[in-house]
Protein backbone atom coordinates (compact mmCIF):
# COMPACT_ATOMS: atom_id res chain seq x y z
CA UNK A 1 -31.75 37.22 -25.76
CA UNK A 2 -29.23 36.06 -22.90
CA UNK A 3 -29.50 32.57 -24.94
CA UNK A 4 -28.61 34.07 -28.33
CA UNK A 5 -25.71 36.31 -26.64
CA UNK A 6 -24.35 33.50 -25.25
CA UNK A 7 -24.26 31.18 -28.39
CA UNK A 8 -22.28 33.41 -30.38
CA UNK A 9 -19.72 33.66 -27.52
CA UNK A 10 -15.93 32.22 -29.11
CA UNK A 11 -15.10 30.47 -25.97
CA UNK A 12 -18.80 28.62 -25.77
CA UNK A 13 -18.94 27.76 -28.78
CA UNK A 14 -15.05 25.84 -28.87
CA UNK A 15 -16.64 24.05 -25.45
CA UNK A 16 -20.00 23.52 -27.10
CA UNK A 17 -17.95 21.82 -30.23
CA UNK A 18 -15.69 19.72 -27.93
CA UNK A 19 -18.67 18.40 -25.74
CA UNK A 20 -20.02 17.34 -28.52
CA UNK A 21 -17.63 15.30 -30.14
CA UNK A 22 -16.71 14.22 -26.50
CA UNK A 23 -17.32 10.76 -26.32
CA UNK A 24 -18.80 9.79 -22.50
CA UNK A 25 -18.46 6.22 -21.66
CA UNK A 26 -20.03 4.98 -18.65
CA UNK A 27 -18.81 1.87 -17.99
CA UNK A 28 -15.99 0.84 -19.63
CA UNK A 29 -14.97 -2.80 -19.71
CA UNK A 30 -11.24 -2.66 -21.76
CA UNK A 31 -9.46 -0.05 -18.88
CA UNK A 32 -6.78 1.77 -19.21
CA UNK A 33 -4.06 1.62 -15.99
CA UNK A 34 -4.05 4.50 -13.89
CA UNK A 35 -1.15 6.88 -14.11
CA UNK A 36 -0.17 6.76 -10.66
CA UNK A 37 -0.02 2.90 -10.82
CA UNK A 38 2.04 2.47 -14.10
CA UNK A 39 4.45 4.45 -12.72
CA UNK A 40 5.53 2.24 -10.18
CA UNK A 41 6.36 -0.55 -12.65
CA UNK A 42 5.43 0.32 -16.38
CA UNK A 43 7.09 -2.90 -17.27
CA UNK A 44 4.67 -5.05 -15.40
CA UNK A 45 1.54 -3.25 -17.78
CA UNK A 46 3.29 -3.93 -21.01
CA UNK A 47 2.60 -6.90 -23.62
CA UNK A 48 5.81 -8.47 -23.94
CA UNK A 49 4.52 -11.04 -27.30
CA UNK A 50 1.28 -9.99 -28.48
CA UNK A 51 -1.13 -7.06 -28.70
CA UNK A 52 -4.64 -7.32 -28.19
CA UNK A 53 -6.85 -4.94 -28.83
CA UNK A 54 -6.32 -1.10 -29.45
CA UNK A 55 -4.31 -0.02 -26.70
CA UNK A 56 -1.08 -1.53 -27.86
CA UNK A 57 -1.82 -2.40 -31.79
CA UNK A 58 0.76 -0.99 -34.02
CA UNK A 59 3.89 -1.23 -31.55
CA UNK A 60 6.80 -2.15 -33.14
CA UNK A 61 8.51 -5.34 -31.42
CA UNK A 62 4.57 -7.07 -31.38
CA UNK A 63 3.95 -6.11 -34.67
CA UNK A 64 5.99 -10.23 -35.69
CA UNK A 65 2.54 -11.76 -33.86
CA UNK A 66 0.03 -10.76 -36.71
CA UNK A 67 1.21 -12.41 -39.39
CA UNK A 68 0.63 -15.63 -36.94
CA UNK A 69 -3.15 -13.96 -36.03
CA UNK A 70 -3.74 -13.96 -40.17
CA UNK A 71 -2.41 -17.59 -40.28
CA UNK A 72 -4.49 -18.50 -36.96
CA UNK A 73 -7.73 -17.35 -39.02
CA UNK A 74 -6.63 -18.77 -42.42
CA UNK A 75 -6.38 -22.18 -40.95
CA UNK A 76 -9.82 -21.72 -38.88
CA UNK A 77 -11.28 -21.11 -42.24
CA UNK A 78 -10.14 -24.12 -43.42
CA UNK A 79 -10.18 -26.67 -40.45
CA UNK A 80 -14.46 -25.46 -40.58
CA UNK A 81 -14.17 -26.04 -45.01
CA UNK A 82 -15.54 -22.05 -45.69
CA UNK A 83 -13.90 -19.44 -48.16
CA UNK A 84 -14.59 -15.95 -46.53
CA UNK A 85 -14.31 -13.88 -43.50
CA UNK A 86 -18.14 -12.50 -44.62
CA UNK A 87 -20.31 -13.91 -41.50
CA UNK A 88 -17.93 -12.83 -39.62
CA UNK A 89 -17.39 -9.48 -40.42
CA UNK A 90 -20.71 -8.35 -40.64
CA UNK A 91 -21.30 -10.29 -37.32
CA UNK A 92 -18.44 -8.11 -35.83
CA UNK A 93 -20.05 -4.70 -37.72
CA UNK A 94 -23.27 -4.99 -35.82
CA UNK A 95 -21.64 -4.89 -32.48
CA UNK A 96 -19.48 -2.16 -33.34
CA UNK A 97 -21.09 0.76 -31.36
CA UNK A 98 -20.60 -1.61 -28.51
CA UNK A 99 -17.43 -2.82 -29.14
CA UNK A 100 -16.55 0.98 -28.78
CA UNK A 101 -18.20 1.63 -25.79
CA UNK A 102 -16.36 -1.04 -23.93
CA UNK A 103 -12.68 1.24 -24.42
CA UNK A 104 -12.05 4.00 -21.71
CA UNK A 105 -10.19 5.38 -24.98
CA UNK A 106 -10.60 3.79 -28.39
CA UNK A 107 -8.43 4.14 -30.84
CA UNK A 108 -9.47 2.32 -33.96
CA UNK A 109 -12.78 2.45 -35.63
CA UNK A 110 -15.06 1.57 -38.50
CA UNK A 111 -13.15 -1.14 -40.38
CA UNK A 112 -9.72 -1.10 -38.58
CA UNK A 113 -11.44 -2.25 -35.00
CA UNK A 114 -13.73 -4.70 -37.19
CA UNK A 115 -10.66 -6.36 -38.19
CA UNK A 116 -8.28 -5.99 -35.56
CA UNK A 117 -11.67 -7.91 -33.17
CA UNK A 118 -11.86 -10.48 -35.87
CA UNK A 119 -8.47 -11.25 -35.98
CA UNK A 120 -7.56 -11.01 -32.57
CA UNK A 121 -10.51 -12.70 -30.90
CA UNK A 122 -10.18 -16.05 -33.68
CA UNK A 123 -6.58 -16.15 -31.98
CA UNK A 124 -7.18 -16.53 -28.20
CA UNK A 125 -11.14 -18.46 -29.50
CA UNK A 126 -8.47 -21.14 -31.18
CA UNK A 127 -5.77 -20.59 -28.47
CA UNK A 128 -7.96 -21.30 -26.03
CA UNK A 129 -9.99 -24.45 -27.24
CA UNK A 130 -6.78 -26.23 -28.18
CA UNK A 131 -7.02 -25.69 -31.92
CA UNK A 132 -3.66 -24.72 -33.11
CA UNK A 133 -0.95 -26.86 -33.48
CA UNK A 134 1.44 -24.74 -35.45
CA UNK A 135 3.16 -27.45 -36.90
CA UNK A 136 4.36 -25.67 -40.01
CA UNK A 137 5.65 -22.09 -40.67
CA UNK A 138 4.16 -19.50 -43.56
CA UNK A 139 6.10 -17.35 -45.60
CA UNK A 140 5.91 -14.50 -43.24
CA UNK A 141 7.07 -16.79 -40.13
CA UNK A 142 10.05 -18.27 -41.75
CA UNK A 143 11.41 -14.53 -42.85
CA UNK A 144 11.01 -13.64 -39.06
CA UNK A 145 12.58 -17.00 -38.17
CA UNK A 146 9.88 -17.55 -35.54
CA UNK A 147 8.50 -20.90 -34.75
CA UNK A 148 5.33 -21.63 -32.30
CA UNK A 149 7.04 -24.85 -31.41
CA UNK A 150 9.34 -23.22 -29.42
CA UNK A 151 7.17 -20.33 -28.12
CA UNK A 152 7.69 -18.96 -25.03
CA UNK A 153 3.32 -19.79 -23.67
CA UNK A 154 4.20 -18.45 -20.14
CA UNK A 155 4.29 -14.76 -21.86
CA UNK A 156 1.96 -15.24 -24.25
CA UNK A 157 -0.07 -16.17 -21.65
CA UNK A 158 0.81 -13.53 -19.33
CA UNK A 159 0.24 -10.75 -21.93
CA UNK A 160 -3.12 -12.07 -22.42
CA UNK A 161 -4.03 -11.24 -18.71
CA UNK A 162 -3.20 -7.46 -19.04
CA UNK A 163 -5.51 -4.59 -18.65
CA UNK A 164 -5.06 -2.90 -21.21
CA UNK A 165 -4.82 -6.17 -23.69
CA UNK A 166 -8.51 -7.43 -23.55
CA UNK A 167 -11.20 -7.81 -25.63
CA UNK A 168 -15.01 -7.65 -25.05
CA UNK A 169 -15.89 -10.93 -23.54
CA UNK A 170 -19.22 -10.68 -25.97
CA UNK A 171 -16.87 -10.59 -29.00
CA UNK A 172 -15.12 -13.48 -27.69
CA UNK A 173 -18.50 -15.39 -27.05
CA UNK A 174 -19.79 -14.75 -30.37
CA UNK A 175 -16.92 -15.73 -32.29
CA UNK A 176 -16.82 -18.96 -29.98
CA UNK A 177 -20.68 -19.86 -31.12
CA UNK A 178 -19.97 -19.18 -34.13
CA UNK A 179 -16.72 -21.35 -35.13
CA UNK A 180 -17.04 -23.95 -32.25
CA UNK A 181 -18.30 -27.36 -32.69
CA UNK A 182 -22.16 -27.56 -31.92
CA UNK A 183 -22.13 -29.48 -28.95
CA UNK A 184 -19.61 -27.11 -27.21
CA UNK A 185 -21.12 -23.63 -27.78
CA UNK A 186 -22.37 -23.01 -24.14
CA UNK A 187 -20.95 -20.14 -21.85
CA UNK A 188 -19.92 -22.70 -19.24
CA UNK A 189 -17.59 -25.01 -21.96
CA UNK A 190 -15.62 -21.76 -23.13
CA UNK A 191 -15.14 -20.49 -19.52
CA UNK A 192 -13.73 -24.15 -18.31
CA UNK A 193 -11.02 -24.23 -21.33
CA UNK A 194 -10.19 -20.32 -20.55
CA UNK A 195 -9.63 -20.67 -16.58
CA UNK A 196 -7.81 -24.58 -17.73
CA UNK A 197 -5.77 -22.43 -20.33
CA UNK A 198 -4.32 -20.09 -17.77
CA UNK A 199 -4.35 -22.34 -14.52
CA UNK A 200 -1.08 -22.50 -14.91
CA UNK A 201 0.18 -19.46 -14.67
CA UNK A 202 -1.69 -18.80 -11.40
CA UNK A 203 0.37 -18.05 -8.62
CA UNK A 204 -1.20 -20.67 -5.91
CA UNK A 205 0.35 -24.08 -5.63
CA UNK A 206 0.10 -25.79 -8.75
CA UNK A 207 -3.05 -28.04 -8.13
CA UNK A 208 -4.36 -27.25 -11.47
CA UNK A 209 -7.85 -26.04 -11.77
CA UNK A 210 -8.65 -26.37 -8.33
CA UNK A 211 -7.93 -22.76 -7.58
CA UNK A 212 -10.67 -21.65 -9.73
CA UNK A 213 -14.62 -21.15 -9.43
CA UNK A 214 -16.61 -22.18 -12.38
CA UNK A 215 -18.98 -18.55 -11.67
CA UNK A 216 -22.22 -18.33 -13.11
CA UNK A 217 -22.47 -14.65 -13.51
CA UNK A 218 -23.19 -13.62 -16.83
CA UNK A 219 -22.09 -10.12 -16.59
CA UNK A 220 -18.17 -10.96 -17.74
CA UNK A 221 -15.98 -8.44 -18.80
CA UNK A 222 -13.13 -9.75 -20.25
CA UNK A 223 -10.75 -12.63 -19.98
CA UNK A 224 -9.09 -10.71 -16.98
CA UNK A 225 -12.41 -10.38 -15.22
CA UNK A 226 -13.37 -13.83 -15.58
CA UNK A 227 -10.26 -14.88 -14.30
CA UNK A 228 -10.33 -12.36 -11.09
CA UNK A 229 -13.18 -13.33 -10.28
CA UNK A 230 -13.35 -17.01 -10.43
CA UNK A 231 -9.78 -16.80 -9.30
CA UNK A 232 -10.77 -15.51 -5.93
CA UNK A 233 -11.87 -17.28 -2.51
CA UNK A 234 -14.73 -19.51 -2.41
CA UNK A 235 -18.06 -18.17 -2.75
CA UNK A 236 -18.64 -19.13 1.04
CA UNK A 237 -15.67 -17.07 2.19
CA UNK A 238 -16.78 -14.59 0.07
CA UNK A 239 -20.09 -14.27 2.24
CA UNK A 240 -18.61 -14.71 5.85
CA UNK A 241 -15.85 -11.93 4.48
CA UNK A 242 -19.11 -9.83 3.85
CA UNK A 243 -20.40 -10.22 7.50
CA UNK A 244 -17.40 -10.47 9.31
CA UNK A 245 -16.57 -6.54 7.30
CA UNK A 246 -19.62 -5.54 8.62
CA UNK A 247 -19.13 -6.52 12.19
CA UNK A 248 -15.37 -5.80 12.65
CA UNK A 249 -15.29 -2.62 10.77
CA UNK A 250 -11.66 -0.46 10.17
CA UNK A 251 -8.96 -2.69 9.80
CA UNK A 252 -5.30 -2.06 11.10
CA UNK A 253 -1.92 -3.08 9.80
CA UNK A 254 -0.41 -5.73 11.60
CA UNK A 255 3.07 -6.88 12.23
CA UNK A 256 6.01 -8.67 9.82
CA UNK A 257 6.66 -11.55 10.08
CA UNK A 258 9.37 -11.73 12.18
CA UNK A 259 8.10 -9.64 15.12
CA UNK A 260 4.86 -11.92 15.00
CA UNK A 261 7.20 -15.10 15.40
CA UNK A 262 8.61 -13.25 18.60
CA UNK A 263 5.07 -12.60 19.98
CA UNK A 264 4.56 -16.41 19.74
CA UNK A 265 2.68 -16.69 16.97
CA UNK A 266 3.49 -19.61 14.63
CA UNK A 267 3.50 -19.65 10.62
CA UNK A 268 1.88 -23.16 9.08
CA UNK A 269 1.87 -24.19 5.06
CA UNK A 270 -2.28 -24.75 4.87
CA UNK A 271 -1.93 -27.67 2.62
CA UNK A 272 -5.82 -28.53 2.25
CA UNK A 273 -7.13 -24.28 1.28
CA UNK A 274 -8.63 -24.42 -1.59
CA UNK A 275 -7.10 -21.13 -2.89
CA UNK A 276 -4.18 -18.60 -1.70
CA UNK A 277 -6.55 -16.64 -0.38
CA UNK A 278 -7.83 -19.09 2.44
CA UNK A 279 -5.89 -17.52 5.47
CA UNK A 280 -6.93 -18.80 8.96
CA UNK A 281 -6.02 -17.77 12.23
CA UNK A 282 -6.79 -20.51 15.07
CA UNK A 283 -4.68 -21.04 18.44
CA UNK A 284 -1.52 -19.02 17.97
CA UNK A 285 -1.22 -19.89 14.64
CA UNK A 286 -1.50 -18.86 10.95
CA UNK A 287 -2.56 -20.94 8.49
CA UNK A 288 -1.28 -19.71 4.87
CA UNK A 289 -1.46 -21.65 1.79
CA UNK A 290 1.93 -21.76 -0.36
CA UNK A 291 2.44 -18.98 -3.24
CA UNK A 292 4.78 -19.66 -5.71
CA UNK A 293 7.20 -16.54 -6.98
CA UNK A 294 7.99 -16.19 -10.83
CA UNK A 295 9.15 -14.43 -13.16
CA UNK A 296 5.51 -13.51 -14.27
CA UNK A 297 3.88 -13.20 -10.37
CA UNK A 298 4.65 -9.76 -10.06
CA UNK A 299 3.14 -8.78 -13.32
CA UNK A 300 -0.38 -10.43 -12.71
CA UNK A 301 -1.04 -9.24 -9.60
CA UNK A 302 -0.03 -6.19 -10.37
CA UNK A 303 -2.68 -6.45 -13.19
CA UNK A 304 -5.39 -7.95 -10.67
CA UNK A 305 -4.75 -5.07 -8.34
CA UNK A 306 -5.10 -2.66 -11.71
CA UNK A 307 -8.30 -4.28 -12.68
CA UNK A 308 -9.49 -3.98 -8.98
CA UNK A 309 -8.98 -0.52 -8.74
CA UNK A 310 -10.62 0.64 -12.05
CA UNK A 311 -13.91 -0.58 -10.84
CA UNK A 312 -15.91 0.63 -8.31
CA UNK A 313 -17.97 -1.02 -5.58
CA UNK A 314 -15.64 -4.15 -6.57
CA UNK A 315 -14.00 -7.11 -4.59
CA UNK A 316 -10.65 -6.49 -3.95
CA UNK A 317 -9.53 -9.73 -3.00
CA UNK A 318 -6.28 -9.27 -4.66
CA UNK A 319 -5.51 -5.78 -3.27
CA UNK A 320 -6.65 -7.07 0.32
CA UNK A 321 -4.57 -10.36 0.21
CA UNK A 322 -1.44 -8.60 -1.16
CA UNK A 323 -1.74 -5.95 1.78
CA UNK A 324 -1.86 -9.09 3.95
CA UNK A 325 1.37 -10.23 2.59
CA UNK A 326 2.92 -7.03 2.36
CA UNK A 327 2.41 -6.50 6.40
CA UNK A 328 4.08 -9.87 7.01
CA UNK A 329 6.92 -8.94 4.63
CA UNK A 330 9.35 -6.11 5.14
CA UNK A 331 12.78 -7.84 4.61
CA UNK A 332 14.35 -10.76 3.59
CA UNK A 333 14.27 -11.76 6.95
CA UNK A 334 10.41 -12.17 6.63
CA UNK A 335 10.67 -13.98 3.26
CA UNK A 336 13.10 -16.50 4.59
CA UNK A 337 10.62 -16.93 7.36
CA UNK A 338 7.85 -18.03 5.65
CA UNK A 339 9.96 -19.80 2.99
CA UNK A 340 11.16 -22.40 5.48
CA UNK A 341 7.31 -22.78 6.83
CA UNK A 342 6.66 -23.47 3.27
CA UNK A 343 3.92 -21.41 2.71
CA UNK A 344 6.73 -18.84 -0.11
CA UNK A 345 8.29 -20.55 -2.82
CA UNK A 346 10.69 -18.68 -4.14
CA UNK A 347 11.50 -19.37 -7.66
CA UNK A 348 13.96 -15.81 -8.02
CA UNK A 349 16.15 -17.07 -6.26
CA UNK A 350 16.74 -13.99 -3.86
CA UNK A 351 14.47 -13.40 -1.01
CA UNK A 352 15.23 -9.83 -1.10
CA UNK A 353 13.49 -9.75 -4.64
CA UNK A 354 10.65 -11.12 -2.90
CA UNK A 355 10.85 -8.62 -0.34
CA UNK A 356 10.61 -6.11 -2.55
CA UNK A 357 7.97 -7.46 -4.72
CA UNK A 358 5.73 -7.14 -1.63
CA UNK A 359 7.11 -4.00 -0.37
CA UNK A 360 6.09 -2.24 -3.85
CA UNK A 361 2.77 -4.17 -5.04
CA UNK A 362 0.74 -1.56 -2.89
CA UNK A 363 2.53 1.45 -3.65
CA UNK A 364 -0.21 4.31 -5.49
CA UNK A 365 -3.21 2.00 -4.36
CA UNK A 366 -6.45 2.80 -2.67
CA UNK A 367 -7.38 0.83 0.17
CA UNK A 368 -10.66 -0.14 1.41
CA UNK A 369 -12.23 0.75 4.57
CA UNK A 370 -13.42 -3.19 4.69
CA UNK A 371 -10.36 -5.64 3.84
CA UNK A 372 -11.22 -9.67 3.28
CA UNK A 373 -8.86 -10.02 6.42
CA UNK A 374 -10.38 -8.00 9.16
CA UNK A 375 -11.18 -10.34 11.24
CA UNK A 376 -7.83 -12.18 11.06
CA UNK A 377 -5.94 -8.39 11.28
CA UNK A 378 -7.86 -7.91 14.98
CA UNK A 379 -7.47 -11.02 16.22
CA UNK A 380 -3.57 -11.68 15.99
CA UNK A 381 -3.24 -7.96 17.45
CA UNK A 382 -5.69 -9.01 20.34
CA UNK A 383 -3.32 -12.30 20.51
CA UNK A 384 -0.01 -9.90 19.96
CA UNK A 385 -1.20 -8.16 22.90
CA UNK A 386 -1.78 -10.19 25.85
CA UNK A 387 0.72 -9.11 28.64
CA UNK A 388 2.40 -12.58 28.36
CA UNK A 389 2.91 -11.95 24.70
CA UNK A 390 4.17 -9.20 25.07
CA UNK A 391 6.92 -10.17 27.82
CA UNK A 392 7.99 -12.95 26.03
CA UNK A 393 8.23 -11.19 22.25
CA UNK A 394 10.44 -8.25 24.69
CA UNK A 395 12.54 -11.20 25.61
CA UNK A 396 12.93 -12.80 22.26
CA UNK A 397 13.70 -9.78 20.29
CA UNK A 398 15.88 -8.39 23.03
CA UNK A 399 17.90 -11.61 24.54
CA UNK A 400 16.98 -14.24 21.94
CA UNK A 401 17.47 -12.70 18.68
CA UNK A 402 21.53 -13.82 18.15
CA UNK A 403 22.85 -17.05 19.70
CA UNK A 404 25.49 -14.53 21.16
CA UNK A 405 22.57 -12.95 23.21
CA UNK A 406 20.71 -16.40 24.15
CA UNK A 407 24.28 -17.75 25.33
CA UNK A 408 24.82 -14.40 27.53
CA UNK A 409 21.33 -14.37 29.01
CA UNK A 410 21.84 -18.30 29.57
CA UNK A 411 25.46 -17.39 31.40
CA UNK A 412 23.41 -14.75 33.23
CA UNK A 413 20.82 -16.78 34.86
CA UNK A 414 23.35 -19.98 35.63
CA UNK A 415 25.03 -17.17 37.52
CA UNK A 416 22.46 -16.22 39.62
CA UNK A 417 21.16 -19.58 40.27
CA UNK A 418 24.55 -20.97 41.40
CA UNK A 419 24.82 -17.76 43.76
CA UNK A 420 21.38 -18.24 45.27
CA UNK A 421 22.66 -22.32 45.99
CA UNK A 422 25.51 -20.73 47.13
CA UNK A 423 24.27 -18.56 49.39
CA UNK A 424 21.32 -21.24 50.64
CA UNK A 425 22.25 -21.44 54.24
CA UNK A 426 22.23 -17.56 54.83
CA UNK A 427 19.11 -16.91 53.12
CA UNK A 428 17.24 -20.18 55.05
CA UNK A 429 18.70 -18.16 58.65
CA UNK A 430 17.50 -14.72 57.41
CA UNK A 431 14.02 -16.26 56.40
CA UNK A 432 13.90 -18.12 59.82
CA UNK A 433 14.97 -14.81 62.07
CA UNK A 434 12.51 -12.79 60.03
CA UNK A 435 9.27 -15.41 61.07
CA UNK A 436 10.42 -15.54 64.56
């Protein structure tokens, strides 16, 4: 009776009705960015070119980049000689419970996210493998006066790389088997033409694909995901980061920059790391390969960071190198440090934008207990704070820090040393009375 009492209760049965057109999903692939993040640079989450996905479909000033998705598929129709979108399509109807799943909030279904997957994964499938040329313009592309000649690939690539602009990479594999050439159609072609694709746009040092790690997992996300993770430090740093976690426990924040210079501690361009990330600390000195700052850098490691903090029980690589960074940085003073070692090229122009960059690419995020730099944090404090160390960064920050100060503390000891000569004969007489 308590049962039938409580079904016919108004305010169960408006929760019973909600929970059950409540839509749990458990693990998300296509995130959306956390509030709290967003908000410290909603610019940085934004697709500048081109919407993928539901997230952004339908906004105005992206809405000029479908007719050039419907002209992407019309000519991958006719480069493979076939009439209809049919395979397709009903390939892309029997995942679409899946497809669904893989939003933290979908906003299309049935037909509309059949079509907008179709149309948006044939554009980065034929982006990717080199298959557009876009030597001529269709109707729709000459009214908008756009032409892919002189596209602007940087953003195009960038907006590609966003969180919230991804598809399932399972849509993108089966659209790749099924309009790429026979011989190519393994996992391990498409993900060497994505990570060569976007290379690039990478802030490391411009060695091409060398930054990346052809991975062999399986269990890919999304374009973002594939290129976190085979973005990151080598698989063997990846394991001595695991034990060295375990063994050195809570991390601390360390110094900037310039304090660490005072303590004796030297800054070094690593010219031969395979990745950014490959950060050594030997001797006195720190070994940090060169990042390059661009007008997109900001943006996709923001994004990395995003993508790092929607997941649990993930590496943070990212997060833990740009809290690295961030303690080395805290003005423009630090910047132009480690700009003249080499290891910051700044293409803004301003090291003060750089500064800032740093100072903000942390703010609303959750830090590990375990960061990929443990080891190196400890160490350079043990090295920071040796008595000797110590003295001598007192001295430098105190006496040495203006050429006004070194030339006073210079005068100062001249001083003394000519008074001690001076005096020579008087001390040698007090020393010799004293020992008698």
């Amino acid at each position: 009776m308590g049962d039938e009492h409580e079904a016919t209760d108004p305010l169960s049965t408006r929760i019973d009705e909600k929970l059950s057109s409540f839509s749990t999903v458990s693990s998300p692939m296509c995130f959306k960015v956390p509030n709290l993040l967003r908000k410290t640079n909603e610019k940085a989450y934004e697709p500048q070119i081109i919407s993928i996905g539901p997230y952004h479909h339908g906004k105005e000033h992206l809405e000029g980049m479908e007719a050039h998705k419907m002209h992407c598929l019309k000519g991958l129709l006719q480069r493979r000689k076939e009439t209809s979108v049919h395979r397709y399509v009903m390939a892309l109807k029997g995942m679409e419970d899946e497809i669904r799943k893989c939003y933290a909030e979908p906003s299309a279904h049935g037909d509309a996210l059949v079509e907008m997957m179709l149309l948006d994964g044939c554009f980065i499938i034929e982006l990717i493998c080199g298959n557009l040329t876009w030597t001529r313009k269709i109707d729709e592309q000459r009214e908008k006066n756009v032409d892919f000649r002189n596209f602007n690939w940087v953003k195009l690539k960038r907006d590609l790389l966003l969180v919230e602009n991804q598809l399932p990479f399972s849509v993108l594999l089966k659209l790749f088997h099924m309009t790429g050439e026979p011989n190519q159609q393994n996992v391990q072609n498409f993900i060497r033409m994505a990570l060569r694709f976007f290379c690039t746009l990478m802030p490391g040092n411009g060695k091409g694909i060398e930054p990346f790690w052809v991975i062999s997992d399986p269990n890919i996300e999304n374009l973002l995901g594939l290129v976190h993770d085979s973005w990151g430090p080598s698989p063997e740093a990846r394991d001595n980061c695991s034990k060295n976690s375990a063994q050195y426990g809570v991390w601390k924040f360390i110094r900037n920059a310039t304090e660490l210079k005072e303590a004796g501690i030297k800054f070094k361009k690593k010219d031969n790391g395979k990745s950014i990330f490959d950060i050594q600390f030997e001797n006195g000195v720190l070994w940090i390969p060169t990042i390059g700052m661009y007008d997109q850098t900001d943006s996709i490691l923001r994004n990395f960071i995003a993508h790092e903090q929607c997941h649990n029980n993930y590496p943070r690589y990212v997060t833990d190198y740009v809290t690295f960074m961030d303690c080395l940085i805290n003005t423009r003073k630090d910047v132009e440090l480690l700009r003249h070692s080499g290891i910051i090229v700044n293409g803004l122009g301003d090291d003060e934008v750089v500064a800032t960059i740093f100072n903000r690419l942390c703010d609303s995020v959750v830090f590990s207990n375990r960061n990929f730099y443990s080891e190196i944090f400890i160490n350079v404090e043990k090295y920071c704070g040796r008595k000797w160390n110590l003295w001598m960064a007192n001295l430098r920050h105190n006496y040495f820090n203006t050429p006004w100060a070194l030339i006073s503390f210079l005068a100062a000891v001249s001083l003394l040393t000519l008074t001690a000569v001076q005096y020579k004969p008087y001390i040698r007489f007090f020393l010799i009375i004293n020992t008698k």
